[in-house]
C-alpha atoms as a PDB file:
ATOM      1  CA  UNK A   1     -20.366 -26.595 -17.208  1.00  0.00           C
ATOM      2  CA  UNK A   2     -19.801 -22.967 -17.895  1.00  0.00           C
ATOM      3  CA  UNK A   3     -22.844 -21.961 -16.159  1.00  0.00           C
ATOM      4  CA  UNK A   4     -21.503 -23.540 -13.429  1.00  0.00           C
ATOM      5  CA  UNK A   5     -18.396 -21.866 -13.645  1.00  0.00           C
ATOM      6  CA  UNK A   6     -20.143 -18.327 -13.852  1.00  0.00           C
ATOM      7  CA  UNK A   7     -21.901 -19.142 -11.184  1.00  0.00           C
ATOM      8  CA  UNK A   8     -18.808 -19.866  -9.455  1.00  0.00           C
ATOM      9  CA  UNK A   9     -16.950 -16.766 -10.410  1.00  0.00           C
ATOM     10  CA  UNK A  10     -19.890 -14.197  -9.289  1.00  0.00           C
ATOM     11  CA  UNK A  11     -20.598 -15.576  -6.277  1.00  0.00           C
ATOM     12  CA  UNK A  12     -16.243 -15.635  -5.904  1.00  0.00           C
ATOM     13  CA  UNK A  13     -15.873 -11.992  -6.859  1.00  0.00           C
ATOM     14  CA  UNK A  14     -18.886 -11.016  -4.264  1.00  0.00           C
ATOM     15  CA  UNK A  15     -17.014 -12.796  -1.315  1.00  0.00           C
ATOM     16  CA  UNK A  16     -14.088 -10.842  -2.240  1.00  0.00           C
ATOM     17  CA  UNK A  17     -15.611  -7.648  -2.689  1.00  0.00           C
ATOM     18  CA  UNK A  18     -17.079  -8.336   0.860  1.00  0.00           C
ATOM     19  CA  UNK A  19     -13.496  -8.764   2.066  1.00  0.00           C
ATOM     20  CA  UNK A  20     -12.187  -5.994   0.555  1.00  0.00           C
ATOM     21  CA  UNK A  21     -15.283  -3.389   2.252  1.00  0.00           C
ATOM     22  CA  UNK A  22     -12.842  -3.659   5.012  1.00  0.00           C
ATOM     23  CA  UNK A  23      -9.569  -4.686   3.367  1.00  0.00           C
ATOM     24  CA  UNK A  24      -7.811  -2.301   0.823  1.00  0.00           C
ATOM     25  CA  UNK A  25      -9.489  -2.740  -2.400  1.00  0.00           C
ATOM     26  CA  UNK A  26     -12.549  -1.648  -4.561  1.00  0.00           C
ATOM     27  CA  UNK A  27     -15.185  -3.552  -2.458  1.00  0.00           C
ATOM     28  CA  UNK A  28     -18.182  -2.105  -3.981  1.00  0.00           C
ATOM     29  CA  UNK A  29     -17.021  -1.999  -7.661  1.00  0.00           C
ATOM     30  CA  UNK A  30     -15.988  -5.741  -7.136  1.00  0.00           C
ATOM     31  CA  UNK A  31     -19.700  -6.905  -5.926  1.00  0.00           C
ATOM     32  CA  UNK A  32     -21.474  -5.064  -8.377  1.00  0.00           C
ATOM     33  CA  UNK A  33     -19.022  -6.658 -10.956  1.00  0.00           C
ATOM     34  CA  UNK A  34     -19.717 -10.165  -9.417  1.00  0.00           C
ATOM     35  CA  UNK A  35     -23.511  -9.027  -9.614  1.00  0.00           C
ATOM     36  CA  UNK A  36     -23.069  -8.345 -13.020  1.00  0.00           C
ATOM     37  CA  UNK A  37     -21.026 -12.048 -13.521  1.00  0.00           C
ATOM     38  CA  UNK A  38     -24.243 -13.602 -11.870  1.00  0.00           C
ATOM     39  CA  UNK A  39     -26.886 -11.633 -14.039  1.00  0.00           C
ATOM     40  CA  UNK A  40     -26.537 -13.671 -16.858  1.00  0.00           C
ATOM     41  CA  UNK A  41     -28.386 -17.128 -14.883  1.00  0.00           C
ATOM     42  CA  UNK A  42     -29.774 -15.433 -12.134  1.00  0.00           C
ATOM     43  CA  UNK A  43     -32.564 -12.685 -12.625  1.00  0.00           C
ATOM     44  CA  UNK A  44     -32.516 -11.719  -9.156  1.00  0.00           C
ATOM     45  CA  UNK A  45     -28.588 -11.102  -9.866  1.00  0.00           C
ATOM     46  CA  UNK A  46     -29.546  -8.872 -12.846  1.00  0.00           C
ATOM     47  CA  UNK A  47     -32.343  -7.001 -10.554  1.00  0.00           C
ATOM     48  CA  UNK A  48     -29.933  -6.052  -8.275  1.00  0.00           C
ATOM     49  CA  UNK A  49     -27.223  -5.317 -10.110  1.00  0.00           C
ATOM     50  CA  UNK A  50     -29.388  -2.482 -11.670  1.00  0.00           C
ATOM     51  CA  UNK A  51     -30.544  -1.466  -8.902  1.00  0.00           C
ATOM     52  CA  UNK A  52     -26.833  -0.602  -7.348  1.00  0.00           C
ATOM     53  CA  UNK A  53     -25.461   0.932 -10.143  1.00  0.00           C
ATOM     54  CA  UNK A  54     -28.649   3.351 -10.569  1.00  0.00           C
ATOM     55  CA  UNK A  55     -27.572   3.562  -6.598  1.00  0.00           C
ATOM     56  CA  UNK A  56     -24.254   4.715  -7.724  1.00  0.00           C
ATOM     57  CA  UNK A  57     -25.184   7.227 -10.779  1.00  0.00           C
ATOM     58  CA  UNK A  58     -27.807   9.108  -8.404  1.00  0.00           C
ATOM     59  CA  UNK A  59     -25.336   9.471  -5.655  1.00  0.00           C
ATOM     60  CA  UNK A  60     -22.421  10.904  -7.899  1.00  0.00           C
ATOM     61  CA  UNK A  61     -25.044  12.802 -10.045  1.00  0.00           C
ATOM     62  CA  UNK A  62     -27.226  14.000  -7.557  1.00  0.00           C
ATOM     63  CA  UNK A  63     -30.191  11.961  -8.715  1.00  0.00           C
ATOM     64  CA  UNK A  64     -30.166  14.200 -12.309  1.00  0.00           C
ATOM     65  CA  UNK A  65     -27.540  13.653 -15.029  1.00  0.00           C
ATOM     66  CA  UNK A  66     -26.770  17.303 -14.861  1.00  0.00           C
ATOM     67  CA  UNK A  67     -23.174  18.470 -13.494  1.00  0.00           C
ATOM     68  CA  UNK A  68     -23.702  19.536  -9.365  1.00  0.00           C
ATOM     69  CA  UNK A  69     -23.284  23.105  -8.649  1.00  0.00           C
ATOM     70  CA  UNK A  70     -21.021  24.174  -5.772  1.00  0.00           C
ATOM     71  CA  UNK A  71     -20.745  27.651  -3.842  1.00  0.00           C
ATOM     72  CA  UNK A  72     -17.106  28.709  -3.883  1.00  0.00           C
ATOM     73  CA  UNK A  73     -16.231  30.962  -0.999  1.00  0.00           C
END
């Protein structure tokens, strides 16, 4: 039963997190959370949900965990 229900729940906070790409909310954060929900039955889940959030780190960090440098004019 409470596989079920996380089952449930991920693929719930995905469809939301779909809905709120376009509606006012924190779409992305949401799926990758739902991701994260799903992980623990579904490998593919877990695969992915890695995959994003190394998706996320590189594009904040730059693909290096060092601070960006920016030219101030």
């Amino acid at each position: 039963m409470a596989r079920i229900g996380r089952i449930g729940a991920g693929f719930g906070l995905i469809i939301a997190g779909v809905f709120m790409l376009v509606l006012p909310g924190p779409g992305i954060v949401t799926i990758v959370g739902g991701l994260a929900v799903l992980s623990k039955d579904l490998p593919w889940a877990g695969r992915l949900a890695d995959w994003a959030r190394a998706k996320f780190n590189s594009f904040f960090n730059n693909g290096s965990s060092e601070p960006r440098e920016t030219d101030s004019v």
